[in-house]
C-alpha atoms as a PDB file:
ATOM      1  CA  UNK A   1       4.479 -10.097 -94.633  1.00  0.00           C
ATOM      2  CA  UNK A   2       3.185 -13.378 -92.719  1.00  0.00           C
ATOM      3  CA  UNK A   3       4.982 -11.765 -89.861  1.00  0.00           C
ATOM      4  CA  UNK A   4       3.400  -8.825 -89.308  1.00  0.00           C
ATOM      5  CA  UNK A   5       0.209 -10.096 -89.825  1.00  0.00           C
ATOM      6  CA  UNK A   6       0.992 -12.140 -87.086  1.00  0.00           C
ATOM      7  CA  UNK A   7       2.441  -9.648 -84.865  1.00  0.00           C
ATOM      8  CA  UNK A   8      -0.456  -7.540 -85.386  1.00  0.00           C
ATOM      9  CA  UNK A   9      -3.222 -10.152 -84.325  1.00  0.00           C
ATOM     10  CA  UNK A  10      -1.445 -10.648 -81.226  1.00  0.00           C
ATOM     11  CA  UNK A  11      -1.145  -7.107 -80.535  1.00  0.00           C
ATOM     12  CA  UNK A  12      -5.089  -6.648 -80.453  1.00  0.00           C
ATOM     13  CA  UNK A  13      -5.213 -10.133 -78.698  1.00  0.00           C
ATOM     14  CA  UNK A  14      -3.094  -8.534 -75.644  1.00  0.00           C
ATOM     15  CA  UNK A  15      -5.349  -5.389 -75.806  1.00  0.00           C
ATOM     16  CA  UNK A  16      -8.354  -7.293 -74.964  1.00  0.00           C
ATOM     17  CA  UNK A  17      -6.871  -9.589 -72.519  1.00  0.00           C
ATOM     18  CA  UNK A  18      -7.198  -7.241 -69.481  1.00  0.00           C
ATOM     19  CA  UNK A  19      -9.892  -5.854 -67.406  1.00  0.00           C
ATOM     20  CA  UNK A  20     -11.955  -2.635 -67.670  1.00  0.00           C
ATOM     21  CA  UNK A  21     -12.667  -0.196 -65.390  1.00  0.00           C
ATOM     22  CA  UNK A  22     -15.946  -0.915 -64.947  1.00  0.00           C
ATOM     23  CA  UNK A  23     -15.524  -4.871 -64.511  1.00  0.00           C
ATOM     24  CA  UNK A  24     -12.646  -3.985 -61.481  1.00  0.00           C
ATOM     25  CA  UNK A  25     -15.189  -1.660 -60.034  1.00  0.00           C
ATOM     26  CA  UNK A  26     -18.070  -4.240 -59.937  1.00  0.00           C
ATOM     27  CA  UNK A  27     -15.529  -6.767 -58.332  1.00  0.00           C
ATOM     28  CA  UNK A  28     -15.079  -4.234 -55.801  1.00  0.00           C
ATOM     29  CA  UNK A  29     -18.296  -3.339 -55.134  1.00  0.00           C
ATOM     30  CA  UNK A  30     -19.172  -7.419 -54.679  1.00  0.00           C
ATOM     31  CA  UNK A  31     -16.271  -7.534 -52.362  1.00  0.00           C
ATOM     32  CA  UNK A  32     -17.385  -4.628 -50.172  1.00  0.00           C
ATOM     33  CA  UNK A  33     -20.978  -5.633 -49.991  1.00  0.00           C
ATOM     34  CA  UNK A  34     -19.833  -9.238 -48.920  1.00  0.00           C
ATOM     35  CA  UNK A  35     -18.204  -7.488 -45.745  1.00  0.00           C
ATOM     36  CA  UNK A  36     -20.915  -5.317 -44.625  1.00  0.00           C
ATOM     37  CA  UNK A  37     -22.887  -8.372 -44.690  1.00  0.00           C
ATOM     38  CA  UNK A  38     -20.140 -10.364 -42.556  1.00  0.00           C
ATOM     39  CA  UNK A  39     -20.124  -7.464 -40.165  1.00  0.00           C
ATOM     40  CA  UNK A  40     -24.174  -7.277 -39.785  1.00  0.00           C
ATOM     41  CA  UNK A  41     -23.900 -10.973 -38.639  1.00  0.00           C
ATOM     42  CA  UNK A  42     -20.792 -11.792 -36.822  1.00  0.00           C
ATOM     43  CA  UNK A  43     -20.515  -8.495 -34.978  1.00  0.00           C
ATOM     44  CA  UNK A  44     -23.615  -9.016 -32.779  1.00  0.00           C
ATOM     45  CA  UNK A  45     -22.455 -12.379 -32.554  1.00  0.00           C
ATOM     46  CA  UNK A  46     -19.190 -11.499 -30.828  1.00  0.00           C
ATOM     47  CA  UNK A  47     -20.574  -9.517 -28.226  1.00  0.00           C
ATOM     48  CA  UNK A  48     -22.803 -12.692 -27.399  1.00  0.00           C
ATOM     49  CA  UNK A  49     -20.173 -14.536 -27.398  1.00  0.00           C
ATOM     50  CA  UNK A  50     -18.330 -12.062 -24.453  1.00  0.00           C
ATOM     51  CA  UNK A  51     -21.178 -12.008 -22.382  1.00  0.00           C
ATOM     52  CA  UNK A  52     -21.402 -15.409 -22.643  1.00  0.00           C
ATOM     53  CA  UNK A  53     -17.383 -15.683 -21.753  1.00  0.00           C
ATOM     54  CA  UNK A  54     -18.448 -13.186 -18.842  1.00  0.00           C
ATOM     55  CA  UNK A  55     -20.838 -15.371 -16.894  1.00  0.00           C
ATOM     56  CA  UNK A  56     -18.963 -18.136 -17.751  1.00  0.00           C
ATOM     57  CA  UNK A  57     -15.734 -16.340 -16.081  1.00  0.00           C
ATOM     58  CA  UNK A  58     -17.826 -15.665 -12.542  1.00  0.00           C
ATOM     59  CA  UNK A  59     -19.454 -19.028 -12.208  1.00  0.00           C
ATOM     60  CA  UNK A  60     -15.671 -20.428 -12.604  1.00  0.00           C
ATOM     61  CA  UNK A  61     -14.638 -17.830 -10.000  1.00  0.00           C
ATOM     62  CA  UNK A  62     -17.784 -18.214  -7.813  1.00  0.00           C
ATOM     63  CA  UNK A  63     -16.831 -21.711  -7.716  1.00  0.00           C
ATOM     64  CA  UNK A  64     -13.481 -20.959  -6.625  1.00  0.00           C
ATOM     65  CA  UNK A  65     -14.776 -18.851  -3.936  1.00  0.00           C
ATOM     66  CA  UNK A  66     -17.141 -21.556  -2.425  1.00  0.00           C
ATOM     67  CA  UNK A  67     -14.133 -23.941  -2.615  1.00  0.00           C
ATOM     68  CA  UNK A  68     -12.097 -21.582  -0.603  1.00  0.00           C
ATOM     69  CA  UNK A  69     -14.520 -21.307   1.966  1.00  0.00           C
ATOM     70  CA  UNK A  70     -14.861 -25.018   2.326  1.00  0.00           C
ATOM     71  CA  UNK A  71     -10.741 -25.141   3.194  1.00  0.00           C
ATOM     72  CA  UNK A  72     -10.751 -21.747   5.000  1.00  0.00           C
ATOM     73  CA  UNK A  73     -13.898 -21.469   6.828  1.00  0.00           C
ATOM     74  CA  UNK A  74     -14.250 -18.314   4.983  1.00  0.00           C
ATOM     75  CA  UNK A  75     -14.374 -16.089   1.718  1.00  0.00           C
ATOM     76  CA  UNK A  76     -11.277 -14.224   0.966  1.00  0.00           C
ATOM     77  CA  UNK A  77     -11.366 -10.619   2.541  1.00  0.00           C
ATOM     78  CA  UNK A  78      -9.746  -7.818   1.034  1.00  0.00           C
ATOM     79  CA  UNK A  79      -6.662  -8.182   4.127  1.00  0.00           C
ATOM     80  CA  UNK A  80      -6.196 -11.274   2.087  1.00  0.00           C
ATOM     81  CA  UNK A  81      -6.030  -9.741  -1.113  1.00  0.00           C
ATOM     82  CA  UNK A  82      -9.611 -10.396  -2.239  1.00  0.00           C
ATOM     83  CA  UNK A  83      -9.787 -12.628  -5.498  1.00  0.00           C
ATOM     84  CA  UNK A  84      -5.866 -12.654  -5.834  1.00  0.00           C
ATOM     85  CA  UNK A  85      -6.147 -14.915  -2.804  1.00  0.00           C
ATOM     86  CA  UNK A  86      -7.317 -17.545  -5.018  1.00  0.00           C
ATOM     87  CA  UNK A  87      -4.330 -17.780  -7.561  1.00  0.00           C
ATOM     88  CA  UNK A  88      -1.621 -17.416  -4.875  1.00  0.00           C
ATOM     89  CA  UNK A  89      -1.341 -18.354  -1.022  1.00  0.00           C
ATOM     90  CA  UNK A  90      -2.373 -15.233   0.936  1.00  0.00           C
ATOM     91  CA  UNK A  91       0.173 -14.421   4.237  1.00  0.00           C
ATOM     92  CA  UNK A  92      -1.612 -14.896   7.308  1.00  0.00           C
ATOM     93  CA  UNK A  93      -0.965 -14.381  10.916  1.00  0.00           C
ATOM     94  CA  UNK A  94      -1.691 -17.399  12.271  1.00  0.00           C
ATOM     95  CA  UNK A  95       0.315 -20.492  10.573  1.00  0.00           C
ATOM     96  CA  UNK A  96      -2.398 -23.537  10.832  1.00  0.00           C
ATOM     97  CA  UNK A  97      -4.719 -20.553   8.737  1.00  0.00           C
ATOM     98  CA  UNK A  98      -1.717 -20.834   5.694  1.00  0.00           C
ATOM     99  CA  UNK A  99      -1.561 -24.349   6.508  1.00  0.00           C
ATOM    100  CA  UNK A 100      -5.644 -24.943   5.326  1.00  0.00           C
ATOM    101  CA  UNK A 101      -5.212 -22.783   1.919  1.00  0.00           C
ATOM    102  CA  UNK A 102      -4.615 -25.866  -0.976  1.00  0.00           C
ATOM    103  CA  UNK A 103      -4.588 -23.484  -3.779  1.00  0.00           C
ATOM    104  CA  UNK A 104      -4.639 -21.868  -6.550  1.00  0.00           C
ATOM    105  CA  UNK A 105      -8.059 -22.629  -6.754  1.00  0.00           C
ATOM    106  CA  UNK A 106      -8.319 -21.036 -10.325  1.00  0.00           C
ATOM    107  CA  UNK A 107      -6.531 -22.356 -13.405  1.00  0.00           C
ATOM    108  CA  UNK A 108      -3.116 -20.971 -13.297  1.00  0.00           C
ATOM    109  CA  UNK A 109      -2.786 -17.854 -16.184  1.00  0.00           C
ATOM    110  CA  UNK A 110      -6.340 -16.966 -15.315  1.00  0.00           C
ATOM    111  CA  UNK A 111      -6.986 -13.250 -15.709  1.00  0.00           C
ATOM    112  CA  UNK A 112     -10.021 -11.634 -13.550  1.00  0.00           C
ATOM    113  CA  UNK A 113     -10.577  -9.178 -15.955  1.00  0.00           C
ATOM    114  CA  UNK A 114     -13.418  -9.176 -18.150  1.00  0.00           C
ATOM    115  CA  UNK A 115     -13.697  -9.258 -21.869  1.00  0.00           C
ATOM    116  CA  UNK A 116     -13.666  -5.394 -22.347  1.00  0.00           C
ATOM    117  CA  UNK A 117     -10.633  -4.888 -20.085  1.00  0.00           C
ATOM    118  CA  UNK A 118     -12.086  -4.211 -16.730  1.00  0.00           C
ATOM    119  CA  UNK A 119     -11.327  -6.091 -13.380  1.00  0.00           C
ATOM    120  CA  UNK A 120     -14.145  -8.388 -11.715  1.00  0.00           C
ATOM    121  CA  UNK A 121     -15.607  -6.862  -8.777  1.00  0.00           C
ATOM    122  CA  UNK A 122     -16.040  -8.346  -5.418  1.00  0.00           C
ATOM    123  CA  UNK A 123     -17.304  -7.484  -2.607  1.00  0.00           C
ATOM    124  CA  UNK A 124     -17.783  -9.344   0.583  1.00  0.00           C
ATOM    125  CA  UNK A 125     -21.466  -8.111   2.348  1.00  0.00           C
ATOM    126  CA  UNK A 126     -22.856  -8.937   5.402  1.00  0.00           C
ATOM    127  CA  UNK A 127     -26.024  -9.815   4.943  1.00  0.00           C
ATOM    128  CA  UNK A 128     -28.154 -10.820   7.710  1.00  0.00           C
ATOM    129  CA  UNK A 129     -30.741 -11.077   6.112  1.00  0.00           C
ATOM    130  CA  UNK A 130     -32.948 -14.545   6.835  1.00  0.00           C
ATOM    131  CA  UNK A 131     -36.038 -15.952   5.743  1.00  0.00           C
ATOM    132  CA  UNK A 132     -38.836 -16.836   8.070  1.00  0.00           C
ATOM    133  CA  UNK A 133     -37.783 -19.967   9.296  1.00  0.00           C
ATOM    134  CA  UNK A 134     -34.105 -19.067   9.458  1.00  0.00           C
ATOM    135  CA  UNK A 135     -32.140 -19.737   6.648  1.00  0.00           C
ATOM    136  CA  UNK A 136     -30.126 -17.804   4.915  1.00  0.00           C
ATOM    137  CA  UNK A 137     -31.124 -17.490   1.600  1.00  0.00           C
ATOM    138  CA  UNK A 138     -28.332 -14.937  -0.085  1.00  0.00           C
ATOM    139  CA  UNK A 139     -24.401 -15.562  -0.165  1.00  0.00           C
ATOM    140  CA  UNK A 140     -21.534 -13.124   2.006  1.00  0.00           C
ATOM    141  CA  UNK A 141     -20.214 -11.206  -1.600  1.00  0.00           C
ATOM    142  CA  UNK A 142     -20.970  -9.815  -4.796  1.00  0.00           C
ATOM    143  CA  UNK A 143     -19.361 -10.987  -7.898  1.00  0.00           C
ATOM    144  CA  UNK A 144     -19.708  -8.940 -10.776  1.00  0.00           C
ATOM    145  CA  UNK A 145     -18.966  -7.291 -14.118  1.00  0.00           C
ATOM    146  CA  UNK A 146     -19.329  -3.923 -15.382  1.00  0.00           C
ATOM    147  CA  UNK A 147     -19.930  -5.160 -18.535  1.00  0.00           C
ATOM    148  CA  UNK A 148     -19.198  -3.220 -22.114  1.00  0.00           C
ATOM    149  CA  UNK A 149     -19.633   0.031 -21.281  1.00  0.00           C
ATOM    150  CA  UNK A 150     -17.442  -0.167 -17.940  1.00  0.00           C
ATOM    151  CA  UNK A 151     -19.733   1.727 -15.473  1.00  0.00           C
ATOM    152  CA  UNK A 152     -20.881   0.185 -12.458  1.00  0.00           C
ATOM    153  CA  UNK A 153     -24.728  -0.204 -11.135  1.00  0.00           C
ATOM    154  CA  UNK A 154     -25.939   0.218 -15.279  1.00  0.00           C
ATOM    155  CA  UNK A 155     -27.966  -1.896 -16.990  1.00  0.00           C
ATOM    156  CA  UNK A 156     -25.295  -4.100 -19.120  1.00  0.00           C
ATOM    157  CA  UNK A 157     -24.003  -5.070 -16.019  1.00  0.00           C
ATOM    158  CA  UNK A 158     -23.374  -8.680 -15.420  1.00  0.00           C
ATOM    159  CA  UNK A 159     -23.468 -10.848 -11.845  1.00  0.00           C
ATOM    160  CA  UNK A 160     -23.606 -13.781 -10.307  1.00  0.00           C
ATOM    161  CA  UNK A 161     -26.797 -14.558  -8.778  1.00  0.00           C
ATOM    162  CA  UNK A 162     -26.192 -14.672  -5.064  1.00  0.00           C
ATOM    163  CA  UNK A 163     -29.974 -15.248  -4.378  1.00  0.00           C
ATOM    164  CA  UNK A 164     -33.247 -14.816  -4.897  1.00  0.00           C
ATOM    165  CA  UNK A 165     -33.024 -11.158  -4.827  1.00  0.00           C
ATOM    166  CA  UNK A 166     -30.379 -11.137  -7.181  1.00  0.00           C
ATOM    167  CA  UNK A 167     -31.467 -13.282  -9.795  1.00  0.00           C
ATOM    168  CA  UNK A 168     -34.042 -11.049 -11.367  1.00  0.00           C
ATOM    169  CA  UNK A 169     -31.465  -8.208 -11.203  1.00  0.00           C
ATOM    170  CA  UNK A 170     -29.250 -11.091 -12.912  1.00  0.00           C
ATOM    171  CA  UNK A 171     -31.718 -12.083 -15.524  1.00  0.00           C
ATOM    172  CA  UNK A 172     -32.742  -8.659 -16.715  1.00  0.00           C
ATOM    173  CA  UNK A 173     -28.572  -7.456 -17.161  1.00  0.00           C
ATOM    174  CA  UNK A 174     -27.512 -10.301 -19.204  1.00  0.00           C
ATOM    175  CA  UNK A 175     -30.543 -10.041 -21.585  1.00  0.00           C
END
């Protein structure tokens, strides 16, 4: 008789030892709400954080570019294969030209592709353009990125600013 008493308490013991439906719901519900809330804060965070990685990305490669044309006498054309010609030695015709290049000039595994997948663009320009007293006040390319939503000459766009025409252009794309 001792025994089944026994057997019985710890029968309704084990009944009440598990959850109800309601308690795993609330759980759930906490849960949920917690990740909304994570999304609502890190998301706009993130695409900061690539813009950010964007004009970090062209001021590295502008760099690049400037130090190329201090050991070549020029910026890479697109005979030369453009901004490849910064990661590996370009061919040229004349041998004292392939002789100057002291490349890569960009950390190797470097990719010139944005954050959302899209190649940097650059464009050699010649401008002409000069102040009054004769100095030139713009650089020879453009360096950009089409930014998120990958269409060129928008407003997400991101540059480098290449002068004082540019850098209002500049400011008002990376806002």
């Amino acid at each position: 008789m001792r025994m089944t008493i026994g057997l019985v308490k710890m029968n309704r013991r084990g009944l009440r030892a598990g959850f109800t439906l309601i308690e795993i719901l609330l759980v759930i519900v906490i849960i949920l709400l917690l990740a909304g809330a994570l999304v609502v804060f890190v998301l706009p965070q993130q695409q900061g954080a690539e813009k950010n990685t964007t004009k970090l990305l062209l001021s590295q490669v502008g760099s690049a570019l400037d130090t190329y044309r201090l050991n070549m006498g020029h910026y890479p054309t697109e005979q030369e294969g453009g901004l490849e010609a910064l990661m590996k030695k370009p061919t040229f015709e004349n041998e004292r030209m392939g002789e100057k290049w002291s490349g890569p000039y960009l950390k190797p595994g470097t990719k010139l592709d944005d954050p959302w997948g899209h190649k940097l663009k650059y464009e050699l320009v010649d401008r002409t353009a000069e102040t009054g007293d004769g100095a030139k006040t713009i650089l020879p390319y453009k360096l950009s990125s089409v930014g998120p939503d990958g269409q060129q000459d928008t407003d997400d766009d991101i540059r480098v600013a290449t002068g004082e025409e540019d850098k209002e252009s500049s400011t008002t794309a990376t806002k």
